[in-house]
C-alpha atoms as a PDB file:
ATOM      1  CA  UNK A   1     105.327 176.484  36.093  1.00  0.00           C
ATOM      2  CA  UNK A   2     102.960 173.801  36.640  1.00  0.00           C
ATOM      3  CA  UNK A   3     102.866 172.108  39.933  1.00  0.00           C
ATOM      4  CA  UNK A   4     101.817 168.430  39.946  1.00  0.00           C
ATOM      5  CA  UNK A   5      98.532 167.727  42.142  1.00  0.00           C
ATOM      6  CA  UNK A   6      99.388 164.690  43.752  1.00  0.00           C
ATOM      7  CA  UNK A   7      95.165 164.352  44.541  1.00  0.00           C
ATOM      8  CA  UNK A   8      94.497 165.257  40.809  1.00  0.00           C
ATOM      9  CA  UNK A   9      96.861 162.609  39.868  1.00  0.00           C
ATOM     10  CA  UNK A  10      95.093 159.712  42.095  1.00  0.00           C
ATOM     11  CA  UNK A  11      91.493 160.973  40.361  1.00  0.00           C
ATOM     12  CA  UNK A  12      93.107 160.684  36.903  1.00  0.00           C
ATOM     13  CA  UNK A  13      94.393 157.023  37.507  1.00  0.00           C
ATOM     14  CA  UNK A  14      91.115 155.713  39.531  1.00  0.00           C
ATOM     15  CA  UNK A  15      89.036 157.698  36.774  1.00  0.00           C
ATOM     16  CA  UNK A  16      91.170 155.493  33.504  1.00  0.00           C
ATOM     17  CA  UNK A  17      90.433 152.393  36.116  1.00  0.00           C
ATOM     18  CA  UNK A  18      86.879 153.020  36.236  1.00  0.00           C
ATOM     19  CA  UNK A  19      86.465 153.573  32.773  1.00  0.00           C
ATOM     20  CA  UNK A  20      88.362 150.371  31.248  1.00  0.00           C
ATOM     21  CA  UNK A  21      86.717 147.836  34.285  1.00  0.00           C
ATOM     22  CA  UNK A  22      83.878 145.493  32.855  1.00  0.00           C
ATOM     23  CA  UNK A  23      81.719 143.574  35.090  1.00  0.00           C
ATOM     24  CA  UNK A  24      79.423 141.226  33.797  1.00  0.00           C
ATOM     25  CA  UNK A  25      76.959 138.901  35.597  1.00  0.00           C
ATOM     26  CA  UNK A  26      78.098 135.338  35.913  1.00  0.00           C
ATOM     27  CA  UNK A  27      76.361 133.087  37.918  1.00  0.00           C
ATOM     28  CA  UNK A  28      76.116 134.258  41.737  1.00  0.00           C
ATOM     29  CA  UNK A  29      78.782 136.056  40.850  1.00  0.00           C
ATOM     30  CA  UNK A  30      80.466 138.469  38.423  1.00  0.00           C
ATOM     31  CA  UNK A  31      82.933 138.342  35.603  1.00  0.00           C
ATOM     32  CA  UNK A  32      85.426 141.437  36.563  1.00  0.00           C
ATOM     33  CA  UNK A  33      87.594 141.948  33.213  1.00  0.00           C
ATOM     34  CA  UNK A  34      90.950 144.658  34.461  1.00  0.00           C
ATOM     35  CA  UNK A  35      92.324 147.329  32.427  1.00  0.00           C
ATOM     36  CA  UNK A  36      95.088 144.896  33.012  1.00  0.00           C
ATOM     37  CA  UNK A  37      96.729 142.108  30.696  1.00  0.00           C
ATOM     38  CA  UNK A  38      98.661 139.123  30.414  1.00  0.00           C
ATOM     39  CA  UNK A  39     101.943 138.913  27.925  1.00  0.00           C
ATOM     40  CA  UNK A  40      99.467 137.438  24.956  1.00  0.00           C
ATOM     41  CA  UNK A  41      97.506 140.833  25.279  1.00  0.00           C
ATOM     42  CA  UNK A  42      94.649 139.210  26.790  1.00  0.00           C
ATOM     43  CA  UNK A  43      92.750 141.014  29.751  1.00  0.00           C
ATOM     44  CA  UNK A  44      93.130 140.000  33.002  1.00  0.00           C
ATOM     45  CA  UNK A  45      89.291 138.616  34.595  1.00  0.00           C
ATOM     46  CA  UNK A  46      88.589 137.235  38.018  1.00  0.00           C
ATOM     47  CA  UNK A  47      85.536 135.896  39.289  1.00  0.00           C
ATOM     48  CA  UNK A  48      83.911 137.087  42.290  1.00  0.00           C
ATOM     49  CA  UNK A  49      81.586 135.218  44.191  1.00  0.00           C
ATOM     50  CA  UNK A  50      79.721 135.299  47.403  1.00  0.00           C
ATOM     51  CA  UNK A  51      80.787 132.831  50.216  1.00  0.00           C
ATOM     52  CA  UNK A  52      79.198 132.804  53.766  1.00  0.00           C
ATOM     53  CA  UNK A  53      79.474 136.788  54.527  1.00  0.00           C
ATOM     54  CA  UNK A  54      82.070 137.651  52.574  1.00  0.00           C
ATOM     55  CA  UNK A  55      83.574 137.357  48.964  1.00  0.00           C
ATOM     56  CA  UNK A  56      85.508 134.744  47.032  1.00  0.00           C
ATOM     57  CA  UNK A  57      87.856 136.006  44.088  1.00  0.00           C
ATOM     58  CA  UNK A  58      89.362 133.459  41.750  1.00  0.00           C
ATOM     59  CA  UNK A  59      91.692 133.738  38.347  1.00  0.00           C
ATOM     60  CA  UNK A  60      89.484 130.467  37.794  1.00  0.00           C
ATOM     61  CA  UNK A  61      93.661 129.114  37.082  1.00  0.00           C
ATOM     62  CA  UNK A  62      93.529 131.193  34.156  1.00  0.00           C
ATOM     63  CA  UNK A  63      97.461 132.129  34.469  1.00  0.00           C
ATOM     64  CA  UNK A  64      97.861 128.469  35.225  1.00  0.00           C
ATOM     65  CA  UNK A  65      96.161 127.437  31.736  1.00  0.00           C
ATOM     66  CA  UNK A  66      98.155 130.121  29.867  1.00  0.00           C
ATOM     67  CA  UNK A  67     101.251 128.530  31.137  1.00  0.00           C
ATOM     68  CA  UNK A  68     100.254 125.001  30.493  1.00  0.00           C
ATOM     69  CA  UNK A  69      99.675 126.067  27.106  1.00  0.00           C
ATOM     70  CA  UNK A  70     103.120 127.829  27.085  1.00  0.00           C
ATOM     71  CA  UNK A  71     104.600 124.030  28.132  1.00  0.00           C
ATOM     72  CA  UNK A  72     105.736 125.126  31.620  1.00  0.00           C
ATOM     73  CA  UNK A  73     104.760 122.700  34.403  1.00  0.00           C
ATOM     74  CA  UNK A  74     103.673 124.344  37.706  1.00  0.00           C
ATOM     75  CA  UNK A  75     103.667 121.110  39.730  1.00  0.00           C
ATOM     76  CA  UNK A  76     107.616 120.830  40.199  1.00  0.00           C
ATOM     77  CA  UNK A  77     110.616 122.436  39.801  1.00  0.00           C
ATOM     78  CA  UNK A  78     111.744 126.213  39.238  1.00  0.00           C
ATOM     79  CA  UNK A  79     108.113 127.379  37.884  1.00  0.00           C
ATOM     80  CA  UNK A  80     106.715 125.310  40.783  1.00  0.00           C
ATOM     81  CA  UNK A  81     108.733 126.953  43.436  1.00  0.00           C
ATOM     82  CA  UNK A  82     108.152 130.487  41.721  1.00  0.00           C
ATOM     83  CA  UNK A  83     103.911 129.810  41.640  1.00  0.00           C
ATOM     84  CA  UNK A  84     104.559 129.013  45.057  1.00  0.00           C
ATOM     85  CA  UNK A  85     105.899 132.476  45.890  1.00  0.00           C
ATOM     86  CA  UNK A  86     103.491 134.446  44.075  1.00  0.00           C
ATOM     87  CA  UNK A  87     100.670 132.860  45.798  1.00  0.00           C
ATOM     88  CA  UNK A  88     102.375 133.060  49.535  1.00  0.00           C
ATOM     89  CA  UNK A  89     103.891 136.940  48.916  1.00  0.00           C
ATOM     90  CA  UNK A  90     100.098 137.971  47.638  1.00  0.00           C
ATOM     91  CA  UNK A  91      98.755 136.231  50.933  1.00  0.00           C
ATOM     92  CA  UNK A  92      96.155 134.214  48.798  1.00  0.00           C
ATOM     93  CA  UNK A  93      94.647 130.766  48.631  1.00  0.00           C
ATOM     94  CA  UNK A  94      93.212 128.425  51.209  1.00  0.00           C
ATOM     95  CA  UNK A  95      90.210 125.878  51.230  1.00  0.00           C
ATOM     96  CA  UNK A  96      88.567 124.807  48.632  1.00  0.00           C
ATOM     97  CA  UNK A  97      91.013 126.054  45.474  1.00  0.00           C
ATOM     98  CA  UNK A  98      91.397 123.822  42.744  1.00  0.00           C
ATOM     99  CA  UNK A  99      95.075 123.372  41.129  1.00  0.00           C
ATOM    100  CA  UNK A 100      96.653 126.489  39.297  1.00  0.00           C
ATOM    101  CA  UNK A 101      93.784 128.839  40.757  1.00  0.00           C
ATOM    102  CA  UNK A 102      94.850 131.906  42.732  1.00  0.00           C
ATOM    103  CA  UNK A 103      92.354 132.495  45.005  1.00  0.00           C
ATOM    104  CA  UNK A 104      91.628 135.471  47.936  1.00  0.00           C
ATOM    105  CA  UNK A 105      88.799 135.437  50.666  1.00  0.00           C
ATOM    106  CA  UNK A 106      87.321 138.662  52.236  1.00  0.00           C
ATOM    107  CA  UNK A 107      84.441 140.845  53.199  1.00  0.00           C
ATOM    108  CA  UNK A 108      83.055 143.831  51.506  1.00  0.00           C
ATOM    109  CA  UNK A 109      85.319 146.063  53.198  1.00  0.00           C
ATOM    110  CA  UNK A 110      88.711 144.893  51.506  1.00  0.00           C
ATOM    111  CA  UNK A 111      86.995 143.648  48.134  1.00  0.00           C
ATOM    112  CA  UNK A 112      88.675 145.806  46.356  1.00  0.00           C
ATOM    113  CA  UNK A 113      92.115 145.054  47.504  1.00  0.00           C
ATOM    114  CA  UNK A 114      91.369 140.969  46.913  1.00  0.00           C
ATOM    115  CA  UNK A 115      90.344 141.496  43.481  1.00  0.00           C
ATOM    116  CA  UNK A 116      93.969 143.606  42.951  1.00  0.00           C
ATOM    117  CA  UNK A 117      95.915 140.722  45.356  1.00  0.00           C
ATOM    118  CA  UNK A 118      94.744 137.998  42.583  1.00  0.00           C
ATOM    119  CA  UNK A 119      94.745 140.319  39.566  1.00  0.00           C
ATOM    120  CA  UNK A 120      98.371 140.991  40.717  1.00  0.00           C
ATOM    121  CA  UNK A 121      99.446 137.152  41.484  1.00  0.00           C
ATOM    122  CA  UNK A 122      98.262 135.638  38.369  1.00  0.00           C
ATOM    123  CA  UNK A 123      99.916 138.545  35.978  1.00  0.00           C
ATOM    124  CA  UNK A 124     103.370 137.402  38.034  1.00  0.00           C
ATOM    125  CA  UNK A 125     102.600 133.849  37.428  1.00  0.00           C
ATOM    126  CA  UNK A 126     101.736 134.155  34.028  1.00  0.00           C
ATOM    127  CA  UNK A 127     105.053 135.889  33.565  1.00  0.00           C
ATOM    128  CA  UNK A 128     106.640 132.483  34.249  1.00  0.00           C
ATOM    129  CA  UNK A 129     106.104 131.564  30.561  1.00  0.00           C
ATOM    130  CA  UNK A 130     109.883 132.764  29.798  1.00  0.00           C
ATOM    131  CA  UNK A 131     110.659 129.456  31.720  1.00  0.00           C
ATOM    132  CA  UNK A 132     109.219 127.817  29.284  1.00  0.00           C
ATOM    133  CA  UNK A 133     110.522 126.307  25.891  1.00  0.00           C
ATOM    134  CA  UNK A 134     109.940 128.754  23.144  1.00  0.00           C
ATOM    135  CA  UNK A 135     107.230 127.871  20.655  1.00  0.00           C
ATOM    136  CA  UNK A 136     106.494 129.158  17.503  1.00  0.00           C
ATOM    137  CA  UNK A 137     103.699 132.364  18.499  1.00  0.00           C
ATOM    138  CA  UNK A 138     100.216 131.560  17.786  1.00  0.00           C
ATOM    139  CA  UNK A 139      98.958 132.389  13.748  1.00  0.00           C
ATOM    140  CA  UNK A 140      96.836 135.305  14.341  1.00  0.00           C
ATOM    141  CA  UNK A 141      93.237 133.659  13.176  1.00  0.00           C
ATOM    142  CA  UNK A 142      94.056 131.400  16.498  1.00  0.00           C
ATOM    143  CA  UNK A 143      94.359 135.080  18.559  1.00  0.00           C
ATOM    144  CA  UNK A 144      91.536 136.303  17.390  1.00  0.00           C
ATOM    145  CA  UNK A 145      89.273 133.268  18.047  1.00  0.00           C
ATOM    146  CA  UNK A 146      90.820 132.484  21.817  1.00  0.00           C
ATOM    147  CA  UNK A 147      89.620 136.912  22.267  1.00  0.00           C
ATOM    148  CA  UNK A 148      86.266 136.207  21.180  1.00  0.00           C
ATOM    149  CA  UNK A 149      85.624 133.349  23.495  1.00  0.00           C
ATOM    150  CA  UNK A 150      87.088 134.908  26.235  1.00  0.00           C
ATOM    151  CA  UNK A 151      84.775 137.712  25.500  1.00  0.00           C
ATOM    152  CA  UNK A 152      81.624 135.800  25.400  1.00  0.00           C
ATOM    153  CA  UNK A 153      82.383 132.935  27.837  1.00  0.00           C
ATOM    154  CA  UNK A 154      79.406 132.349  30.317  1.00  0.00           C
ATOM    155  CA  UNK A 155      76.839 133.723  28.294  1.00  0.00           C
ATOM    156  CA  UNK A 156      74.630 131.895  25.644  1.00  0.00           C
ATOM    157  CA  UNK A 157      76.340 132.817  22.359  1.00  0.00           C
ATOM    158  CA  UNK A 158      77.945 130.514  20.575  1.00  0.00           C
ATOM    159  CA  UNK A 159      81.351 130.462  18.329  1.00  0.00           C
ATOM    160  CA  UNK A 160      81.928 128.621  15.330  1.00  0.00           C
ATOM    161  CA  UNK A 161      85.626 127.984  13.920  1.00  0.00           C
ATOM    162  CA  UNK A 162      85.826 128.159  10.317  1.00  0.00           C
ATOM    163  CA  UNK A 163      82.526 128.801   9.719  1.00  0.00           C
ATOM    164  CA  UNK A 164      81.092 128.906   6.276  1.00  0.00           C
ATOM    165  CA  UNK A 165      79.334 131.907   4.595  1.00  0.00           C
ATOM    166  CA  UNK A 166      76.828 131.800   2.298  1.00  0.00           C
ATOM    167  CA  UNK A 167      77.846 132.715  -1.248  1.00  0.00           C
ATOM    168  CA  UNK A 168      75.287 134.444  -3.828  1.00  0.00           C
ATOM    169  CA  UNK A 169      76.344 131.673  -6.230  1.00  0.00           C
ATOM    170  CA  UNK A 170      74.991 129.238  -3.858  1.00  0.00           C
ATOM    171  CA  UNK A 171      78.527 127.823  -2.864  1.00  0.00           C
ATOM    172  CA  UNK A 172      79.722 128.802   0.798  1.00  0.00           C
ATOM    173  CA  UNK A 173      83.657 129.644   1.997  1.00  0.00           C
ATOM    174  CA  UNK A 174      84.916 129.308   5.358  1.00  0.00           C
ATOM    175  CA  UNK A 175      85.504 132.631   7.374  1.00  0.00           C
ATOM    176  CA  UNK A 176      87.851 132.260  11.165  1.00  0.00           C
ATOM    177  CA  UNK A 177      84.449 132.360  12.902  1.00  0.00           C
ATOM    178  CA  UNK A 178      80.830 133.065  13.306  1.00  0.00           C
ATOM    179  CA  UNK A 179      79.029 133.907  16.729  1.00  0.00           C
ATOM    180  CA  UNK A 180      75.835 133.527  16.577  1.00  0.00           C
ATOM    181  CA  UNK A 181      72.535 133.598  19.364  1.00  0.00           C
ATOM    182  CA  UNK A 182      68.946 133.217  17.901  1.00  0.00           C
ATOM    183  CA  UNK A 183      68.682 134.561  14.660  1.00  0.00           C
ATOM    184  CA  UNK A 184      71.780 136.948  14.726  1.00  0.00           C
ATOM    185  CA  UNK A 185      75.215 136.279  13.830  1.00  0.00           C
ATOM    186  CA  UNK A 186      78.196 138.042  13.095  1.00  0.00           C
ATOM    187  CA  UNK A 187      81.064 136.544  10.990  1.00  0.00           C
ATOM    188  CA  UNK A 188      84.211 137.581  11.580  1.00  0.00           C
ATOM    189  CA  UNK A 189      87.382 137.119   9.539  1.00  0.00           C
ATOM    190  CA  UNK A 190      90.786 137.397  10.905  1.00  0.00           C
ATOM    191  CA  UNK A 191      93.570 139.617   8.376  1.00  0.00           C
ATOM    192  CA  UNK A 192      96.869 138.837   9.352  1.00  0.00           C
ATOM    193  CA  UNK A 193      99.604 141.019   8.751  1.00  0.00           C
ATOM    194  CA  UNK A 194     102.445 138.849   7.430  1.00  0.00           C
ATOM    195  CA  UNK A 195     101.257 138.967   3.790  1.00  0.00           C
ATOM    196  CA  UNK A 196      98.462 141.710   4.259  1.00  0.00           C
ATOM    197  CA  UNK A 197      97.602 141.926   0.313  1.00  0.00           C
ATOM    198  CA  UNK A 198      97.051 138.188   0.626  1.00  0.00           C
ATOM    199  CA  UNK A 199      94.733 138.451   3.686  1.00  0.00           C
ATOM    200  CA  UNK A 200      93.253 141.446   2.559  1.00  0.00           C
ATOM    201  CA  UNK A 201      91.991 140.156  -0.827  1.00  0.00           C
ATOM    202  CA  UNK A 202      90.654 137.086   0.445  1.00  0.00           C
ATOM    203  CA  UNK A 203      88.503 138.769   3.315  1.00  0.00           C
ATOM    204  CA  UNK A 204      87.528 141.202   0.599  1.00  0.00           C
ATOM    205  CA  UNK A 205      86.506 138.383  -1.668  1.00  0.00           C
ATOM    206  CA  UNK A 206      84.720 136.234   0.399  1.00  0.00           C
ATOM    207  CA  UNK A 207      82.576 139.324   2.070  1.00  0.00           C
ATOM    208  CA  UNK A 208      81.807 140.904  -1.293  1.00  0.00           C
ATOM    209  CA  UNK A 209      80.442 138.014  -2.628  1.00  0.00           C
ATOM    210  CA  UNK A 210      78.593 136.807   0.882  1.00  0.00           C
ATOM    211  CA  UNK A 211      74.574 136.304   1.413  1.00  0.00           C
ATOM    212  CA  UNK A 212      75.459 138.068   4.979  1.00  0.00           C
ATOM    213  CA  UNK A 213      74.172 141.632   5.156  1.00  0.00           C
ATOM    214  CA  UNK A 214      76.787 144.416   5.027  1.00  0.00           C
ATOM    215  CA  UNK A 215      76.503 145.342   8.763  1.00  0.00           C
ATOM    216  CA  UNK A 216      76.427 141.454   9.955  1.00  0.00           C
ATOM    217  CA  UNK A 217      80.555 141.096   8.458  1.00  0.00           C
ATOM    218  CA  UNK A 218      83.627 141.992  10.405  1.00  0.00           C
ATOM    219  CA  UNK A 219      87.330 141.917   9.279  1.00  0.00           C
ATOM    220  CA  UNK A 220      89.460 142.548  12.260  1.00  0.00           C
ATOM    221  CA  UNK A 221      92.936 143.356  11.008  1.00  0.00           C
ATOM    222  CA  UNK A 222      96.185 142.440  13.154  1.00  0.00           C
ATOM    223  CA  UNK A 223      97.933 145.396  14.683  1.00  0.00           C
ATOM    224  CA  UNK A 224      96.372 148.936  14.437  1.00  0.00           C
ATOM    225  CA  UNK A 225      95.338 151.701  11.685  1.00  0.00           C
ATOM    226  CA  UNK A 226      99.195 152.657  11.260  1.00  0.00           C
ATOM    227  CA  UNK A 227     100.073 149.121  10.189  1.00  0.00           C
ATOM    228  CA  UNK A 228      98.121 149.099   6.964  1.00  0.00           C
ATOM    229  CA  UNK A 229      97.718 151.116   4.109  1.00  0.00           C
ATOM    230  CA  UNK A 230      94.480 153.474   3.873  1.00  0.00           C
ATOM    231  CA  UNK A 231      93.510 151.881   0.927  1.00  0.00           C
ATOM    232  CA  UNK A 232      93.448 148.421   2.382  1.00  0.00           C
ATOM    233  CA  UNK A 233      91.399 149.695   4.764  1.00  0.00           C
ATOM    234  CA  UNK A 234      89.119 151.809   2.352  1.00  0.00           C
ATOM    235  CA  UNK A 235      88.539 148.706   0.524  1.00  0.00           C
ATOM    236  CA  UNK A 236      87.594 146.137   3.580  1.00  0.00           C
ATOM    237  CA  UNK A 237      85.403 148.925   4.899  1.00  0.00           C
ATOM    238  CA  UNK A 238      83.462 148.951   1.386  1.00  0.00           C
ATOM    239  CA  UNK A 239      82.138 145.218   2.432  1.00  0.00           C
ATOM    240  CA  UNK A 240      82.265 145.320   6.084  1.00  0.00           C
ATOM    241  CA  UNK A 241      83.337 147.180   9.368  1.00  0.00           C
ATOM    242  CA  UNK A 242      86.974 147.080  10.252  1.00  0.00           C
ATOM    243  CA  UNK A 243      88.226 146.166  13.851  1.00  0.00           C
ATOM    244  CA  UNK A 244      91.802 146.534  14.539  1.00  0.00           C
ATOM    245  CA  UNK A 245      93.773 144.133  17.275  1.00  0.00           C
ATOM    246  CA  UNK A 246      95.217 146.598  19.037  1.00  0.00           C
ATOM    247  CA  UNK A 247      91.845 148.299  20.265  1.00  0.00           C
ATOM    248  CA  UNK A 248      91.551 146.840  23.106  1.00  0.00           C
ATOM    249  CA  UNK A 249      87.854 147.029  23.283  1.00  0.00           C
ATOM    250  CA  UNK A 250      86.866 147.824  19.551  1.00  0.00           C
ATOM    251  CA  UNK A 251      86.371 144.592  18.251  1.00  0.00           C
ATOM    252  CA  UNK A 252      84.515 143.150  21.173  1.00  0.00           C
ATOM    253  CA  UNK A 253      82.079 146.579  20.904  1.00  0.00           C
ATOM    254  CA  UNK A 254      81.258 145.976  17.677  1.00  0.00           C
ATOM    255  CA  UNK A 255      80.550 142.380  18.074  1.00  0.00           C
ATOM    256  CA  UNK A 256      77.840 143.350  20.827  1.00  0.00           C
ATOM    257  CA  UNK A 257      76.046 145.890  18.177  1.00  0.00           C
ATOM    258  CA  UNK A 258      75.976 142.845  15.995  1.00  0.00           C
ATOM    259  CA  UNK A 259      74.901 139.752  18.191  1.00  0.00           C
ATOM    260  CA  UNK A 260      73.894 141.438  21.799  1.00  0.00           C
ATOM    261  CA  UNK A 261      74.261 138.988  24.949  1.00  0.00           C
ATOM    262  CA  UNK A 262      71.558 137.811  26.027  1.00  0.00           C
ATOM    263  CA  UNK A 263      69.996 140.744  28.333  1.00  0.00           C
ATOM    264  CA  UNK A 264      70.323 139.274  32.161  1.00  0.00           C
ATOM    265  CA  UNK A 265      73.911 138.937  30.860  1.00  0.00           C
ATOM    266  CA  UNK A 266      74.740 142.773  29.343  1.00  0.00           C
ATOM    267  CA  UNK A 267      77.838 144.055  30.175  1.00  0.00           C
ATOM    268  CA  UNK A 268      78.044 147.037  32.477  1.00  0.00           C
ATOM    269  CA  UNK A 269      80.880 149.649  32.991  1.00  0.00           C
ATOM    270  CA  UNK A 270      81.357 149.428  36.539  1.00  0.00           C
ATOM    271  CA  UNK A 271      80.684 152.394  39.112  1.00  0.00           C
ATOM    272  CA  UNK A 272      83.166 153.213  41.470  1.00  0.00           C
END
């Protein structure tokens, strides 16, 4: 019979932690990106900056913005009073803190548990959406675009919405995006799953008939490999590479190969 290994267990958890935690340089700071996510699937990323001799760690009011998107108002009422809690229960905020961001001080010593207090807070505050209205959900090009600047916010690459490609007949058709530093750029296109032949052909068109090299063209395709047919697949693969939504990582890897940050801004795994 196997026994469990309560310290075995604690190394297996801090080990998947380890290995799913980004940091990337961002000013004085750096850009900490959680194995952690908000209800839209996006990761959850503080900032952590130096202040005096100790640390400052801020959601920069990301959990605010998703909720103003979501319609619910923070100032006043219900959500108001329930921001409020989150932010006195995690023990955060002070000085200096803008509206909406959650916000810890500390030294090196309890860094660690600050970047968990607001990691924590504004995943609870961004679960006050259900107080809001509901909306019709977001078309998936619009998901796909809002990961991709997320990704490459405070670095030099830039995103293009509906960019055109270059067509060998000299005509050009609009793709969801392009991101693009220097002379490199990848073009991505955005295959929905609600009428996947639809999506499919049209990506397959539009890439087969592109000036953009093979390598430079990226279809990412809602859902994962389970939710579309292998020939689908097969076929977008012929006249680019194939990212799937539900890799959490995937698509933003193979956007890196493509168009690297620029290199005082690389992404590192962190080191625990």
């Amino acid at each position: 019979m196997w026994i469990m290994d309560g310290a075995a267990t604690v190394g297996a958890v801090l080990h998947a932690i380890n290995d799913h935690t980004v940091v990337r340089p961002y000013g004085d700071g750096l850009l900490v990106d959680l194995p952690l996510t908000y209800g839209d699937g996006d990761a959850v990323r503080v900032l952590v900056e130096p202040m005096g001799n100790g640390y400052r760690v801020t959601d920069r009011a990301a959990a605010a913005a998703l909720l103003a998107m979501a319609g619910v108002n923070v100032t006043k009422g219900r959500s108001a009073e329930a921001f409020a809690e989150a932010v006195r229960s995690a023990g955060l905020n002070g000085t200096d803190v803008a509206e909406g961001e959650l916000v810890a001080f500390g030294d090196a010593s309890d860094l660690g548990q600050r970047v968990l207090d607001v990691a924590q807070a504004s995943m609870r505050v961004d679960q006050l959406r259900w107080l809001a209205v509901r909306q019709p959900s977001a078309r998936f090009p619009e998901l796909v675009t809002k990961r991709i600047d997320r990704w490459v916010d405070g670095d030099e690459r830039q995103v293009q919405r509906k960019a055109p490609v270059p067509l060998r007949s000299g005509r050009s058709r609009p793709v969801t995006l392009r991101v693009s530093h220097n002379d490199r750029s990848a073009y991505i296109q955005a295959v929905g799953s609600r009428d996947q032949e639809q999506a499919a052909e049209r990506c397959y068109c539009i890439f087969s008939l592109s000036q953009v090299p093979k390598d430079n063209r990226i279809a990412a395709l809602d859902g994962g490999p389970e939710d579309w047919q292998a020939a689908i697949i097969d076929e977008l693969k012929s006249v680019g590479s194939v990212e799937f939504f539900d890799d959490l990582i995937g698509l933003e890897n193979r956007l890196d190969a493509i168009v690297p940050p620029p290199p005082s801004l690389l992404s590192a795994q962190s080191s625990a």
